[in-house]
Every structure is written in structure tokens, then in C-alpha cells.
N, C-alpha and C. Protein backbone atom coordinates (compact mmCIF):
# COMPACT_ATOMS: atom_id res chain seq x y z
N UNK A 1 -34.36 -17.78 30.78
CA UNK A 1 -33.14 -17.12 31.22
C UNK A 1 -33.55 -15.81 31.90
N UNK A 2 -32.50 -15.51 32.57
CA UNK A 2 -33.36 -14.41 33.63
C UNK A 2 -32.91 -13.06 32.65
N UNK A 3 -33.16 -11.76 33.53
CA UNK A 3 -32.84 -10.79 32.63
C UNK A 3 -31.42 -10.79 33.02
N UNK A 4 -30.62 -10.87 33.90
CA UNK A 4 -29.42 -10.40 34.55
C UNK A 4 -28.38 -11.50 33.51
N UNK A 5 -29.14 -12.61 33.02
CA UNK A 5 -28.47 -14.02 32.55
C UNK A 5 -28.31 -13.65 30.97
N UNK A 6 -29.15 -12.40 30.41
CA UNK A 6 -29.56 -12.00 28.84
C UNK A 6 -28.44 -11.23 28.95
N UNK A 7 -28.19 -9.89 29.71
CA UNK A 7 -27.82 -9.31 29.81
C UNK A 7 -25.86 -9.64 30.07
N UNK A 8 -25.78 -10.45 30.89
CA UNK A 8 -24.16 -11.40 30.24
C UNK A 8 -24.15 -12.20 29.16
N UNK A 9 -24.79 -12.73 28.63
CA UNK A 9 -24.81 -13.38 27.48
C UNK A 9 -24.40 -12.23 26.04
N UNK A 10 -25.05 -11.03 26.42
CA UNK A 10 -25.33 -9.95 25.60
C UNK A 10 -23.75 -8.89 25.47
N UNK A 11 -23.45 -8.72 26.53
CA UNK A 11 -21.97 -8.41 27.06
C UNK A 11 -20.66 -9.05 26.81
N UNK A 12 -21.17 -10.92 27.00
CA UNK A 12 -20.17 -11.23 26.44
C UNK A 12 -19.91 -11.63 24.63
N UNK A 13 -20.58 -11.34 24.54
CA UNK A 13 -21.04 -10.80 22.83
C UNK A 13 -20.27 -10.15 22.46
N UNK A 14 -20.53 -9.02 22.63
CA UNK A 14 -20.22 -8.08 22.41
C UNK A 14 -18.74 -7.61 22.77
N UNK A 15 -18.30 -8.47 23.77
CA UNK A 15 -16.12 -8.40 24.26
C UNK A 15 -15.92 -9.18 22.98
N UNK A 16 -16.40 -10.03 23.06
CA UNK A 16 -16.18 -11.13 22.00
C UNK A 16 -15.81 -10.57 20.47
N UNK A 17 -16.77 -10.22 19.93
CA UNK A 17 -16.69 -9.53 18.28
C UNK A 17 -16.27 -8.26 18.68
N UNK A 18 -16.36 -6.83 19.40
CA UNK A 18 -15.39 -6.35 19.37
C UNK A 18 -13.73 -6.90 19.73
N UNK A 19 -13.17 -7.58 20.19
CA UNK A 19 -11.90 -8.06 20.15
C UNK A 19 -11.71 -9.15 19.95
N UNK A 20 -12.42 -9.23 18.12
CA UNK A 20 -12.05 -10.42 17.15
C UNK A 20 -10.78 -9.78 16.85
N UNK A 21 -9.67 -11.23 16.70
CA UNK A 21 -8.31 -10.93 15.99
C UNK A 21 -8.63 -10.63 14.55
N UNK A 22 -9.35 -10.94 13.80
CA UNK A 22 -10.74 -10.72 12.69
C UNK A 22 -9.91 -9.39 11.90
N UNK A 23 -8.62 -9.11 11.25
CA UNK A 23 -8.82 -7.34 10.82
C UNK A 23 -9.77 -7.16 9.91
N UNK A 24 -10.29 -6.33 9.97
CA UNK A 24 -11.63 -5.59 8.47
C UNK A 24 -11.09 -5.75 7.63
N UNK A 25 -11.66 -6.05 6.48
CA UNK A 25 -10.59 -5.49 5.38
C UNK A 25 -10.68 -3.99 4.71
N UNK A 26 -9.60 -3.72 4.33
CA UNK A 26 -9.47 -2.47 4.06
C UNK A 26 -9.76 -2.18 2.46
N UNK A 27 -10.29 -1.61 1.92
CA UNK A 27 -10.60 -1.78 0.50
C UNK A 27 -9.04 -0.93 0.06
N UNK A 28 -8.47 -2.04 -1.32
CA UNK A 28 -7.42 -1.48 -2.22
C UNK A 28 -7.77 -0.32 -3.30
N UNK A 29 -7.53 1.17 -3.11
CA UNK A 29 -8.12 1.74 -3.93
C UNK A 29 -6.60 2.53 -4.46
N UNK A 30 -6.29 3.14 -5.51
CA UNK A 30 -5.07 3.65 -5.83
C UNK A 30 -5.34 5.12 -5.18
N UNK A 31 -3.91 6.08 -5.08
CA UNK A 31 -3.67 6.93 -4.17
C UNK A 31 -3.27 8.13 -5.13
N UNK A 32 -4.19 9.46 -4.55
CA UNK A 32 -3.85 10.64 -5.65
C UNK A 32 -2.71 10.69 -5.01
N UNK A 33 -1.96 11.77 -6.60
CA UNK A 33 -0.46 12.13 -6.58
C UNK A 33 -0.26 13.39 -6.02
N UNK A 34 0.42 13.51 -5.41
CA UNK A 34 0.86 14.76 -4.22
C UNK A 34 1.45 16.01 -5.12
N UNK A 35 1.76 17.21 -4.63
CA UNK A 35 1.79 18.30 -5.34
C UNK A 35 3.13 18.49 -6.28
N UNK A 36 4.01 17.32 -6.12
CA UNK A 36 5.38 17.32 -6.98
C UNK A 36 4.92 16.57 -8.80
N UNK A 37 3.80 16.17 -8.64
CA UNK A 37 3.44 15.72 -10.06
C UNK A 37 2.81 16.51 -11.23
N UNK A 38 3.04 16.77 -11.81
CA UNK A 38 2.76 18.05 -12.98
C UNK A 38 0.98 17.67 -13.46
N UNK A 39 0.43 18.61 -13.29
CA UNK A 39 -1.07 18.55 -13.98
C UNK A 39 -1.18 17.38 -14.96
N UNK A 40 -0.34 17.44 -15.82
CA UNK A 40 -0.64 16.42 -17.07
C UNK A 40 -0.84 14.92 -16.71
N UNK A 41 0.88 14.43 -15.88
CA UNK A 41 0.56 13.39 -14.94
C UNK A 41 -0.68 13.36 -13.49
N UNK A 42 -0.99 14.23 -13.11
CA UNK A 42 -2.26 14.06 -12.35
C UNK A 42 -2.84 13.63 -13.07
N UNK A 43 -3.52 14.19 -13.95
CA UNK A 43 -4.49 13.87 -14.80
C UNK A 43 -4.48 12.26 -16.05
N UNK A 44 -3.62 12.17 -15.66
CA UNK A 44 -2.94 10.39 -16.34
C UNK A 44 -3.78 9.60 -14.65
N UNK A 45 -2.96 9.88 -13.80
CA UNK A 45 -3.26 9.23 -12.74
C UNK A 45 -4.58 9.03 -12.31
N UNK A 46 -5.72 10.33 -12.63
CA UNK A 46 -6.96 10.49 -11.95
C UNK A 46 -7.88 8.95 -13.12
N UNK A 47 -7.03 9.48 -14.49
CA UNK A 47 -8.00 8.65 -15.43
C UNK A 47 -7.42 6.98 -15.23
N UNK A 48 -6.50 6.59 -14.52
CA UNK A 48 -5.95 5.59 -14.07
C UNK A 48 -6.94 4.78 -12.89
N UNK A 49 -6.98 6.08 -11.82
CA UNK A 49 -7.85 5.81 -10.93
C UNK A 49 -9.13 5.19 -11.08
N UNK A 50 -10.28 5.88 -12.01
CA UNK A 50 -11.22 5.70 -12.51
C UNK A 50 -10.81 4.43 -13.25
N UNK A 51 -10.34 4.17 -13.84
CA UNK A 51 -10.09 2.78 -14.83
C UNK A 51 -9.99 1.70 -13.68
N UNK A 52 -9.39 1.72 -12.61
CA UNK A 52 -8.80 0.89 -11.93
C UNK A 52 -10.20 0.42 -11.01
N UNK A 53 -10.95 1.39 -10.70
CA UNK A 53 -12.21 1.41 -9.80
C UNK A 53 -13.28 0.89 -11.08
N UNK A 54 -13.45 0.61 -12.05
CA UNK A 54 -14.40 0.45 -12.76
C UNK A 54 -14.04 -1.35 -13.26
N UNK A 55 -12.74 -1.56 -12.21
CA UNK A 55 -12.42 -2.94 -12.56
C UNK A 55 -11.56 -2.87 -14.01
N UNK A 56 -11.52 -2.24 -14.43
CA UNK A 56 -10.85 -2.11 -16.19
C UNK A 56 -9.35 -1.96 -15.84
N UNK A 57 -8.46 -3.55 -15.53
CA UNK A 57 -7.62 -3.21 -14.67
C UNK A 57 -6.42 -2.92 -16.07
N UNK A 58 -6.74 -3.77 -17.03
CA UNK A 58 -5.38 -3.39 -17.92
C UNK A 58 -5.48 -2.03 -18.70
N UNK A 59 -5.89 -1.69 -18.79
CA UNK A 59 -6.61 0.09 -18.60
C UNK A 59 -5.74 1.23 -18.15
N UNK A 60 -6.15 0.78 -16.55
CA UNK A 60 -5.55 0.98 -15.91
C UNK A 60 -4.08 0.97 -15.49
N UNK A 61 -3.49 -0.29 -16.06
CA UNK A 61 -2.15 -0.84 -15.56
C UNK A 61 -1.46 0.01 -16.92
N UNK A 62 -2.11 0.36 -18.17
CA UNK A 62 -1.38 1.52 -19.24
C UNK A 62 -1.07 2.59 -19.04
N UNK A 63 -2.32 3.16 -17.96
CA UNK A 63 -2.38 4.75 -17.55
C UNK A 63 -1.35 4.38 -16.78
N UNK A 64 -1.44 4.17 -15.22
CA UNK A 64 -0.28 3.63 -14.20
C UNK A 64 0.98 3.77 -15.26
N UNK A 65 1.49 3.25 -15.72
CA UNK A 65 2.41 3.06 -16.70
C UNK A 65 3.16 3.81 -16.70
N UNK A 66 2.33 5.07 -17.67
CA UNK A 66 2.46 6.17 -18.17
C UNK A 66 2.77 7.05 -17.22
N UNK A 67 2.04 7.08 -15.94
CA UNK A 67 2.59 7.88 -14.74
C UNK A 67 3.64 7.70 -14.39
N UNK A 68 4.07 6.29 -13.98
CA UNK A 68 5.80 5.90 -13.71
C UNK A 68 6.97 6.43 -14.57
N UNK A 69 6.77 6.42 -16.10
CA UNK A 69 7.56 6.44 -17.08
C UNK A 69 7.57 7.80 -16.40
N UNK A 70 6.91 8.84 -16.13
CA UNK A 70 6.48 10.75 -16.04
C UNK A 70 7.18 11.58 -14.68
N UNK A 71 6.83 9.71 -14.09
CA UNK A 71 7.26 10.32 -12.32
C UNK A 71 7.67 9.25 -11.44
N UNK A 72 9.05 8.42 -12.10
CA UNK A 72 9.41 7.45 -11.56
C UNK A 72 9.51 7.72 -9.64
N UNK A 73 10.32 8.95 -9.29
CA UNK A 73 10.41 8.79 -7.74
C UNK A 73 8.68 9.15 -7.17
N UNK A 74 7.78 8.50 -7.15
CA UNK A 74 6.50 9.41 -6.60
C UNK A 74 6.18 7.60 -6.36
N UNK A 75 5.91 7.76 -5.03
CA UNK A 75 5.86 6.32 -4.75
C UNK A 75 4.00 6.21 -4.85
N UNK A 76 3.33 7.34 -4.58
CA UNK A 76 2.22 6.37 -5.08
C UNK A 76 1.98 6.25 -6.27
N UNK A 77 2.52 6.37 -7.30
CA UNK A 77 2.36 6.44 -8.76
C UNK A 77 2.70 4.62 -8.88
N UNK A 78 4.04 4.29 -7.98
CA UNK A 78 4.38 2.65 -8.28
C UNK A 78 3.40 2.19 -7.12
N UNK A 79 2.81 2.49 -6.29
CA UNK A 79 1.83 1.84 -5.46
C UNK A 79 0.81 1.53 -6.33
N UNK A 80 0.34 2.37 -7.67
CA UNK A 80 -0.94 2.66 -8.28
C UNK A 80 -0.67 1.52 -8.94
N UNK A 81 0.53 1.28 -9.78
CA UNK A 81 0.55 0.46 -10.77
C UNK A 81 0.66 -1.04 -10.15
N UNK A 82 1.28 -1.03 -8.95
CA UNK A 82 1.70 -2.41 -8.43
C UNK A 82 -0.01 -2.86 -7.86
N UNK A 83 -1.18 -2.12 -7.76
CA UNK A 83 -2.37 -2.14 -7.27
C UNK A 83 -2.95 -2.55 -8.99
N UNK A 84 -2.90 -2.40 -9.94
CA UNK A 84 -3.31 -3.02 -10.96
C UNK A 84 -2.86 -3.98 -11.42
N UNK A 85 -1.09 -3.81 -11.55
CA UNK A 85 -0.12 -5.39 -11.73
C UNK A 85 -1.19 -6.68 -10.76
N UNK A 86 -1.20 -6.35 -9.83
CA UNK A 86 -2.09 -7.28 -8.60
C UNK A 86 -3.10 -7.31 -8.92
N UNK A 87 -3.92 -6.82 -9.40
CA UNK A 87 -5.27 -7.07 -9.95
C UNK A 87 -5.32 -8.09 -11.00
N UNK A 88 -3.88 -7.78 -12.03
CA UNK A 88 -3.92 -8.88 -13.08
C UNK A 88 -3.52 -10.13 -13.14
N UNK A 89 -2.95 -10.02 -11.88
CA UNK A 89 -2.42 -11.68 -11.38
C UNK A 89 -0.67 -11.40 -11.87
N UNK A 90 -0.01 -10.62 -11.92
CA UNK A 90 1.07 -10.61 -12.16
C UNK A 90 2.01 -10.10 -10.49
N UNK A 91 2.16 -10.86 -10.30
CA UNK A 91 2.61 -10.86 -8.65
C UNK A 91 4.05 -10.72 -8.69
N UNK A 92 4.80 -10.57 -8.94
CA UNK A 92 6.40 -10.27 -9.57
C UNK A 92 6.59 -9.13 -9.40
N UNK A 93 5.59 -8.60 -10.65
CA UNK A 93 5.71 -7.60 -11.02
C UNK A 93 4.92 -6.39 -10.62
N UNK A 94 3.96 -6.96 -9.40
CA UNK A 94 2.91 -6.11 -8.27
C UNK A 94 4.21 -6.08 -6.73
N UNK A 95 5.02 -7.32 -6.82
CA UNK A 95 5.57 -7.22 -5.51
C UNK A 95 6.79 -6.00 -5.93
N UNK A 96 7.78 -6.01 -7.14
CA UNK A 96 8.52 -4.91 -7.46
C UNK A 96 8.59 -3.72 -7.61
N UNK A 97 6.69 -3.13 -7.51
CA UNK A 97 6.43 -2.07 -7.66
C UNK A 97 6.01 -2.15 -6.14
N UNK A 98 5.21 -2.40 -5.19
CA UNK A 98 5.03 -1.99 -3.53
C UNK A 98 6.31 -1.93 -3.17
N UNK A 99 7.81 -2.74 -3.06
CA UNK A 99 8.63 -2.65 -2.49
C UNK A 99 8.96 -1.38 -2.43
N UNK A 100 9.08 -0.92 -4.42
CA UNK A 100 9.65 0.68 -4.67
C UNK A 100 8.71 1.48 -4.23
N UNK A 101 7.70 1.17 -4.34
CA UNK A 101 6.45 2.84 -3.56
C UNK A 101 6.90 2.51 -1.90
N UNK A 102 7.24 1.55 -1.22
CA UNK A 102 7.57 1.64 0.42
C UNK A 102 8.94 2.24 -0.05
N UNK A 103 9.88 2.26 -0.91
CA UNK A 103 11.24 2.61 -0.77
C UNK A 103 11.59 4.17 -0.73
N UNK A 104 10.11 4.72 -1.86
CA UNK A 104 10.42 5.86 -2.27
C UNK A 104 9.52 6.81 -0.95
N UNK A 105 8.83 6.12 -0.38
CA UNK A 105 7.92 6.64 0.72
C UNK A 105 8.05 6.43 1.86
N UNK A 106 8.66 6.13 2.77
CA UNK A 106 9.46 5.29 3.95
C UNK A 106 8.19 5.86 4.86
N UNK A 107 7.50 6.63 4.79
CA UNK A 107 6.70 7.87 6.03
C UNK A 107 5.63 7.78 5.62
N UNK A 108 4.73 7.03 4.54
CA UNK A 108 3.18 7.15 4.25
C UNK A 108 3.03 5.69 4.54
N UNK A 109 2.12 5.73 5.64
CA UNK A 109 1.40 4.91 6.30
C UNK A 109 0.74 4.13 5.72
N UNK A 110 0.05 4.59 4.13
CA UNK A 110 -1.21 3.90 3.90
C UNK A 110 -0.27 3.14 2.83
N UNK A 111 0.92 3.21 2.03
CA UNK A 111 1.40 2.16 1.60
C UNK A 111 1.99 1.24 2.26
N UNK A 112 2.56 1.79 3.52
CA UNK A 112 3.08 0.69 4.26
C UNK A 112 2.53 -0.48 4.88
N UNK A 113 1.30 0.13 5.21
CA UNK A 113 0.28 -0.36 5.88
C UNK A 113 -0.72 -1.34 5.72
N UNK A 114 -0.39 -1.14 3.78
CA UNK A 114 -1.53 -1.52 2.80
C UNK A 114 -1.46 -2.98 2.75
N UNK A 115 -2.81 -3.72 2.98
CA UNK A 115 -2.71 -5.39 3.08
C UNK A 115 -2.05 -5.79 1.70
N UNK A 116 -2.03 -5.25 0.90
CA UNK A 116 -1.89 -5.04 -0.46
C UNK A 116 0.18 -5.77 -0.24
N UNK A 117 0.49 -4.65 0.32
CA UNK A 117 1.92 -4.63 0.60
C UNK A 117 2.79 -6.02 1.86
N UNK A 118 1.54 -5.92 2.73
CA UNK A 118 2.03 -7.27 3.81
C UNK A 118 2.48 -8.44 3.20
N UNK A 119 2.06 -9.01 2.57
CA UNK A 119 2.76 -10.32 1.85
C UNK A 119 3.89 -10.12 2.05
N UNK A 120 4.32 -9.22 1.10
CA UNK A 120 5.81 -8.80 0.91
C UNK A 120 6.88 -8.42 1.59
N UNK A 121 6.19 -7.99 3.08
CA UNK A 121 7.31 -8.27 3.85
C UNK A 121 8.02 -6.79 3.76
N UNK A 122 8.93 -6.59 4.89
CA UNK A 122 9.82 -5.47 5.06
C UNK A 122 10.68 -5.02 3.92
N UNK A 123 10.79 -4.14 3.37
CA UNK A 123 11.50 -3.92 2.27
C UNK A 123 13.22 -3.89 2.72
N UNK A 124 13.33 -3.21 4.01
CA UNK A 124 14.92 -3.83 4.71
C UNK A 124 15.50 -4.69 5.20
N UNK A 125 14.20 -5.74 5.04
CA UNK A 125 14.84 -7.33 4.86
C UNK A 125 15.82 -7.62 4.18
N UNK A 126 16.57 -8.80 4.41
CA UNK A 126 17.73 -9.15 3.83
C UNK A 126 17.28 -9.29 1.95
N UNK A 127 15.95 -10.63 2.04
CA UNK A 127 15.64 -10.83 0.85
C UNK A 127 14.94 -9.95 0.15
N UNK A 128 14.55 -8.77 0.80
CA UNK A 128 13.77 -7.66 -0.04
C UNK A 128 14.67 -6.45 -0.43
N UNK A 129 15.43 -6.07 0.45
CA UNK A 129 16.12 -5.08 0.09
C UNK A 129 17.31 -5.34 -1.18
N UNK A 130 17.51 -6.87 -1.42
CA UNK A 130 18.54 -7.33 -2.60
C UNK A 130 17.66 -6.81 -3.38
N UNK A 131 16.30 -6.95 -3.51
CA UNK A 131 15.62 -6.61 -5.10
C UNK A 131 15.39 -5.42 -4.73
N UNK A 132 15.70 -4.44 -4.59
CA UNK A 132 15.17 -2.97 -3.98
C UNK A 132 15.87 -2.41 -4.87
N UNK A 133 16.54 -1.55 -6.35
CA UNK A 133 16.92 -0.80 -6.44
C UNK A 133 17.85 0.90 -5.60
N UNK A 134 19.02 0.78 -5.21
CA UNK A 134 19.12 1.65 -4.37
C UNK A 134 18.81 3.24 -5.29
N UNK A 135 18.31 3.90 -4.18
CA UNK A 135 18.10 5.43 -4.97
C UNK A 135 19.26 5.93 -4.42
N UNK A 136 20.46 6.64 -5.32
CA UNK A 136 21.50 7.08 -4.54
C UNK A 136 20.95 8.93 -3.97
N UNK A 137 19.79 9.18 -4.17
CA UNK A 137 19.30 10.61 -3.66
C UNK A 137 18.96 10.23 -2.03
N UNK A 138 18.07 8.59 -1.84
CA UNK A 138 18.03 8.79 -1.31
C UNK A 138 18.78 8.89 0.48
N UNK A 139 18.40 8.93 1.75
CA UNK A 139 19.43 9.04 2.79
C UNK A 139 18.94 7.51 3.29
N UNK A 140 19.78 7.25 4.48
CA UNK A 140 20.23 5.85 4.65
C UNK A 140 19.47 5.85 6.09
N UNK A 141 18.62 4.29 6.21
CA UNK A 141 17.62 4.61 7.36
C UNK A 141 18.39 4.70 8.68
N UNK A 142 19.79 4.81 8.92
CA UNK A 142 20.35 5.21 10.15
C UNK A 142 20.42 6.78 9.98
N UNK A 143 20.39 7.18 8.78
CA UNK A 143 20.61 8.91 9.25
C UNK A 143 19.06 9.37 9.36
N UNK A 144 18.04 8.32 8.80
CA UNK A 144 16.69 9.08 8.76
C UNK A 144 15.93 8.31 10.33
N UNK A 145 16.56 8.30 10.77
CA UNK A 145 16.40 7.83 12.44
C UNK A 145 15.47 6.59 12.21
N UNK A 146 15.54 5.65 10.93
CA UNK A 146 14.37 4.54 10.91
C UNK A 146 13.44 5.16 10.03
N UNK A 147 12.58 4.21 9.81
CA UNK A 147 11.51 4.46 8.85
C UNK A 147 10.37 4.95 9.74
N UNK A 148 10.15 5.23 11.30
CA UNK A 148 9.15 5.64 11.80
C UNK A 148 8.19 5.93 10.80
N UNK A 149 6.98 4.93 11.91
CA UNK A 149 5.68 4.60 11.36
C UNK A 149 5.44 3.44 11.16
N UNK A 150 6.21 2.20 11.92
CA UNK A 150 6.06 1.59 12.04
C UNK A 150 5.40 0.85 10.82
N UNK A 151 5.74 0.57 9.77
CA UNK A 151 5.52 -0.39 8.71
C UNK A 151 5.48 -1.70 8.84
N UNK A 152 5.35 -2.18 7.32
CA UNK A 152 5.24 -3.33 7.13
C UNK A 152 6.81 -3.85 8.08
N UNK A 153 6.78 -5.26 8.46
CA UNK A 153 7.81 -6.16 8.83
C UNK A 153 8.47 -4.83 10.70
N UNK A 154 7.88 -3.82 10.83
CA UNK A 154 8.82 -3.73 11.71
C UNK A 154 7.93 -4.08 13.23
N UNK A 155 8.70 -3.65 14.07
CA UNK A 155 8.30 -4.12 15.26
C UNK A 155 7.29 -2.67 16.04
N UNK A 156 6.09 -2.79 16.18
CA UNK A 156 5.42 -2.03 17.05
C UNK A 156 5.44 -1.95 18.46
């Protein structure tokens, strides 16, 4: 093969696996709690974290727990737990907790985003939003101009 013949072969390689439909995967890791969660619950959450990363998922899914019971509106606290529920094979009860961490978070990307969460589909779906708990605090996605950020189920 000539050099000019290596050299397209090599190119088209390379179009090729860079624009595999292929996504990476993204590793599922749980998400620290933002500055509305009191030290004590951080510190539930951090030892959650660690449990959850060491594979010790029912451990984990106690601590998680314990954070929700502490800080029900803090959506990564139900992202954390619905990320261990899912670890344990309890899919019910992993899909009821992503819906509420997208419900309580409409604007963080990395739950929306999370392959973790895609299964499940748009939470303002017809069939998702019936199991959605309404928060009456919170505002209604016509006054919050949409969930911008393009999430799970919407249109980019």
C-alpha cells in the first residue's frame, strides 16, 4: 500500500471512531450535598458516598436513607439513594427516587443527564408525572420558562 493509501486508511479511522454513535459510559457515582444540608446530614451523605463506592450498596442505601428522612427536598440526596436502590436491583423503587431528584432539581444537568435516569424517561410525561408527587412549594414549568437544560425526554 502506498504511503498516501496508509495515510486514508488511517484518516478514515479515525472519522470513523471519533463519530461512533458509541456514548462512553459515564461512571454512576452519588453527588455531594449542596450548602442547604446541615453538617450532620453532609456527613451521613459523605459516609453514604464511601459505602456506595466500596460497592457496600445496602450500607449505603441505610445512610442514603437517613439523608432523605433529614433532607427530603435536596434532590441529590434522592438521586444518592435511587443510585443504591439501583445497585440493589430494586428498580421501582430506584425509578421513584430519580423521578423526585429530576423533580426537586429541574436545572442540574448531571441528574438529568444521568444514564442512570434515561430509562425513565421525562418526568413531565404523561406516565411519569402521575407518579411524581406534586411539591406544592414548588413553581409550575410554564412560569419557570421550562426546565432549560435540556433533560432527560426533552427535545435538543
Amino acid at each position: 500500500m502506498t504511503r498516501s493509501g496508509v495515510c486514508l486508511v488511517a484518516a478514515g479511522w479515525l472519522l470513523l471512531t471519533a463519530c461512533s454513535s458509541t456514548p462512553k459510559a459515564v461512571p454512576l457515582v452519588p453527588l455531594p450535598l449542596d450548602a442547604r444540608a446541615s453538617t450532620q446530614v453532609v456527613a451521613l451523605n459523605d459516609q453514604g458516598m464511601s459505602a456506595y463506592q466500596q460497592h457496600q450498596f445496602p450500607e449505603a442505601k441505610a445512610l442514603f436513607e437517613q439523608v432523605v428522612a433529614a433532607a427530603p427536598d435536596l434532590g441529590a440526596a434522592r438521586y444518592n439513594l435511587a443510585l443504591a436502590l439501583n445497585a440493589l436491583g430494586d428498580s421501582q423503587g430506584a425509578h421513584d427516587q430519580f423521578i423526585e431528584a429530576a423533580t426537586l432539581e429541574p436545572g442540574n444537568k448531571i441528574i438529568w443527564d444521568s444514564p442512570a435516569l434515561r430509562p425513565y424517561g421525562n418526568p413531565e410525561g404523561t406516565k411519569a408525572a402521575s407518579n411524581v408527587p406534586q411539591n406544592p412549594n414548588r413553581r409550575s414549568a410554564a412560569g419557570m420558562g421550562g426546565y432549560g437544560g435540556g433533560g432527560v425526554g426533552s427535545p435538543r
